[in-house]
Protein backbone atom coordinates (compact mmCIF):
# COMPACT_ATOMS: atom_id res chain seq x y z
CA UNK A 1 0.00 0.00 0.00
CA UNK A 2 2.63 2.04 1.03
CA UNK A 3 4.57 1.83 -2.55
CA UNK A 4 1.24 2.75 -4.48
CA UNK A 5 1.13 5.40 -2.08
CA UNK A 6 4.60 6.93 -3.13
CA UNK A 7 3.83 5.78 -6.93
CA UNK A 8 1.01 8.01 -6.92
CA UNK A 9 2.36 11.41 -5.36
CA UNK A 10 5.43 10.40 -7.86
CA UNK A 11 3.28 10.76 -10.88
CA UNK A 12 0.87 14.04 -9.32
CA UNK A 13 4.20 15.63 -8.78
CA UNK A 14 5.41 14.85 -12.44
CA UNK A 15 2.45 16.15 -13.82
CA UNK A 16 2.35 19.72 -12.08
CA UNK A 17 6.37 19.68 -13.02
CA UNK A 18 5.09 19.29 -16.52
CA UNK A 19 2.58 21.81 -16.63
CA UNK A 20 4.41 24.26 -15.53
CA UNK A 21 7.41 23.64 -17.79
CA UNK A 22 4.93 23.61 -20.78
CA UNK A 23 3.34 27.09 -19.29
CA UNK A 24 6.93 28.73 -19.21
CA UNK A 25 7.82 27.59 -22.39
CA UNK A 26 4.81 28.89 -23.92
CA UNK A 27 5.38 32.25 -22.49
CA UNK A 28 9.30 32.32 -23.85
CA UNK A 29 7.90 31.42 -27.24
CA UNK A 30 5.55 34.29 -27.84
CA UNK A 31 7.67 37.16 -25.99
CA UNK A 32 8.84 39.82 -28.27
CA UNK A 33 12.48 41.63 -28.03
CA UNK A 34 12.28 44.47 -25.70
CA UNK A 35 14.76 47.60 -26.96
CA UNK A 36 15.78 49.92 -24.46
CA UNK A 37 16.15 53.80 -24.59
CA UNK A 38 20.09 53.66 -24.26
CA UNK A 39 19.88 51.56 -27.52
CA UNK A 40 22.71 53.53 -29.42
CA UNK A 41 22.36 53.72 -33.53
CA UNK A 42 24.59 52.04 -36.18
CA UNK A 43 25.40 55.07 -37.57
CA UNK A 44 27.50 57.77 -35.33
CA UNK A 45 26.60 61.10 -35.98
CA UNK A 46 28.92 63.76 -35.69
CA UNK A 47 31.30 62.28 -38.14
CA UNK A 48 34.35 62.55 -40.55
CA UNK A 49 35.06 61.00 -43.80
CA UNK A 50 37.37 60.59 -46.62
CA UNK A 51 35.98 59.24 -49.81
CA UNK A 52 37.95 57.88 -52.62
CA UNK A 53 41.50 57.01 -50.27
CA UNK A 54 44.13 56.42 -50.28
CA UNK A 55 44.73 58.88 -52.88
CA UNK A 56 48.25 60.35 -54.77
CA UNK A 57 49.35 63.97 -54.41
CA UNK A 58 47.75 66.19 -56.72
CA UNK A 59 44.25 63.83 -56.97
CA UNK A 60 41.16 64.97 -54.78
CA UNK A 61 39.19 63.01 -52.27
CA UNK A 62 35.62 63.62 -51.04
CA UNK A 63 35.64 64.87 -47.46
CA UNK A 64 32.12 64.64 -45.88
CA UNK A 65 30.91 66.14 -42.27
CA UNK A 66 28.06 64.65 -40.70
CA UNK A 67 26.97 68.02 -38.06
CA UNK A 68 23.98 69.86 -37.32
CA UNK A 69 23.42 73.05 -38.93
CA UNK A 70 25.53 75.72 -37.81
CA UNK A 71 27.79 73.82 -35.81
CA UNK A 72 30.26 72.80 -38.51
CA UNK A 73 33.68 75.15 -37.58
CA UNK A 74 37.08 74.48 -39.07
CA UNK A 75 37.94 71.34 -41.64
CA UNK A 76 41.56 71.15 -41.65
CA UNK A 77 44.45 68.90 -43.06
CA UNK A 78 48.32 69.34 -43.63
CA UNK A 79 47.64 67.21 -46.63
CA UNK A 80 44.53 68.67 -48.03
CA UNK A 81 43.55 71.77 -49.86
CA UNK A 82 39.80 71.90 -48.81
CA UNK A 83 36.93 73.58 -50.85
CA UNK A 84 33.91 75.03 -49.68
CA UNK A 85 30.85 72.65 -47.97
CA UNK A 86 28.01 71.89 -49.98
CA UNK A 87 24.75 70.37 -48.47
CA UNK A 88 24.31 66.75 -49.73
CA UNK A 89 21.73 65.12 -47.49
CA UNK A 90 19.76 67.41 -45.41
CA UNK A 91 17.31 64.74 -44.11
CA UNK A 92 17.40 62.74 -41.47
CA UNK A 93 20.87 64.33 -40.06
CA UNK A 94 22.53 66.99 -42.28
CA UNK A 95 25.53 65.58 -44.03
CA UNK A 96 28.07 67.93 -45.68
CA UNK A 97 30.83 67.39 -48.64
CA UNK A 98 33.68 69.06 -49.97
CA UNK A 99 36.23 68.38 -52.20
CA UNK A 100 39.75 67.69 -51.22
CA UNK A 101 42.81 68.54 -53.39
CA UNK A 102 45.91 66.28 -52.15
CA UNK A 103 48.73 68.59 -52.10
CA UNK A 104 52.00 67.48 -54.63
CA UNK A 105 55.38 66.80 -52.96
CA UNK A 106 54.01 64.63 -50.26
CA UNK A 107 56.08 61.72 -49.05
CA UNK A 108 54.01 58.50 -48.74
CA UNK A 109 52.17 57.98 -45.32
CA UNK A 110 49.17 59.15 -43.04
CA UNK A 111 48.14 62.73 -42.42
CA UNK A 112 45.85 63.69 -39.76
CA UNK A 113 42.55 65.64 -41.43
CA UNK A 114 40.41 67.64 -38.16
CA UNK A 115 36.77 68.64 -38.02
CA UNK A 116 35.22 71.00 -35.31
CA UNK A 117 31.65 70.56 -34.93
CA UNK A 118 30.08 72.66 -32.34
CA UNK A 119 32.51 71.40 -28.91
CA UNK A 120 33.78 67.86 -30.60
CA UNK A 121 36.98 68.05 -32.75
CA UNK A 122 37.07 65.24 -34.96
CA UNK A 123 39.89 63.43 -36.24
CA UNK A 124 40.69 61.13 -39.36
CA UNK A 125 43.70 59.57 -40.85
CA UNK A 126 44.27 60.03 -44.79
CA UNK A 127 46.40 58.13 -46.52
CA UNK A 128 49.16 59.47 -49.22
CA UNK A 129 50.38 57.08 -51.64
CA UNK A 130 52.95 58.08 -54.50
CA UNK A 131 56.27 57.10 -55.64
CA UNK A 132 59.07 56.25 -53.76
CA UNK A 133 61.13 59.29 -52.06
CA UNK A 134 63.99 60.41 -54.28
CA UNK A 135 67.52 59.34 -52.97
CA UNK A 136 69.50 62.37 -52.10
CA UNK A 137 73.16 60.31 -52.61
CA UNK A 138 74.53 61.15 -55.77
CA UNK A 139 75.34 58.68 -58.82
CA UNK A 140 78.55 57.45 -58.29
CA UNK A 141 81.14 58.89 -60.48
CA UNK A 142 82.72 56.63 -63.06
CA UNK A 143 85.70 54.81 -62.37
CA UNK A 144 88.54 54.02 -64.24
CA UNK A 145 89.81 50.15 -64.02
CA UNK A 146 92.28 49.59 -61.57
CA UNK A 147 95.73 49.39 -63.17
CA UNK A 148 98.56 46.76 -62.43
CA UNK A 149 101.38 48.10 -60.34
CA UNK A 150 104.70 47.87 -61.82
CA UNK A 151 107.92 47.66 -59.79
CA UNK A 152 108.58 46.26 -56.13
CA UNK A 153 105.51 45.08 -53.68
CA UNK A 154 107.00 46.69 -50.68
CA UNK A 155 109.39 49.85 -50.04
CA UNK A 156 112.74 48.23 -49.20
CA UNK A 157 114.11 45.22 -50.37
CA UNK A 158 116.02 43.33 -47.84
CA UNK A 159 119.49 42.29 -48.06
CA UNK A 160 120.91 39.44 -46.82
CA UNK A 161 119.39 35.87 -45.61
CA UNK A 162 116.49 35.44 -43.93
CA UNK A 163 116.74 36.26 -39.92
CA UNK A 164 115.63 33.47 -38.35
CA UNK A 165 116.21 34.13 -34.42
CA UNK A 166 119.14 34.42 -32.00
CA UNK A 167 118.33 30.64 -30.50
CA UNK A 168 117.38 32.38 -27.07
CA UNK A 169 114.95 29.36 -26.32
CA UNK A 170 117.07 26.74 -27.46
CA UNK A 171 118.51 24.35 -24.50
């Protein structure tokens, strides 16, 4: 009696362990993604571009500036001779571009471009490609083929046999 007993309350317990478990997993199934106010976008706004880099000295490169209206201060580069802004998208967030005129005689490498807009300064690498730098050493001069030496190899010729030692470690 008493293992019908136990059998019993086994199988009851089972079978509220089950409903619930059925229950919960009902509830995961149809709950829906929750987003949160803090949720950041995929697109960062202020911004700085370069379009159309790495670029060679004396090509231009699209520089765009995503900042509100009014905000936009000084776009600077030690590379780049900037034009004036023109408004390419206004909506949703204004986006500004301008074209960039690589200055000739750079050497190869990265150059810092700036943007101010409003109290953020924003910074961009560029990147200068062009030939390789020009070697400052000069050609070498040209050389005449070494001539044979006539007459003695050294200064004084010795007279006499050879000098082999005095013997002083001879016993």
């Amino acid at each position: 009696m008493r293992g019908r007993y136990i059998l019993a309350t086994a199988l009851a317990g089972g079978a509220v362990l089950a409903a619930q478990a059925t229950g919960f997993a009902a509830e995961t199934t149809t709950s829906t993604p929750v987003t949160t106010p803090t949720s950041k976008p995929n697109e960062p706004y202020p911004f700085l571009s370069i379009s159309l880099a790495p670029a060679k000295p004396g090509s231009d490169v699209l520089v765009s500036v995503g900042c509100p209206a009014g905000d936009l201060g000084v776009v600077e580069s030690r590379a780049l001779d900037i034009g004036p802004f023109e408004v390419a998208v206004e909506q949703p967030k204004l986006i500004m571009d301008a074209v960039g005129h690589v200055r000739k005689g750079l050497s190869t490498g990265f150059y810092r471009v700036s943007a101010v807009c409003g109290k953020v300064t924003l910074f961009t690498n560029f990147q200068v490609i062009g030939p390789p730098p020009k070697t400052t050493t000069p050609a070498p001069a040209t050389t005449k083929k070494p001539q044979p030496r006539t007459g003695n190899q050294v200064s004084r010729i010795p007279v006499g046999a050879p000098q082999t030692g005095g013997g002083g470690t001879a016993h």
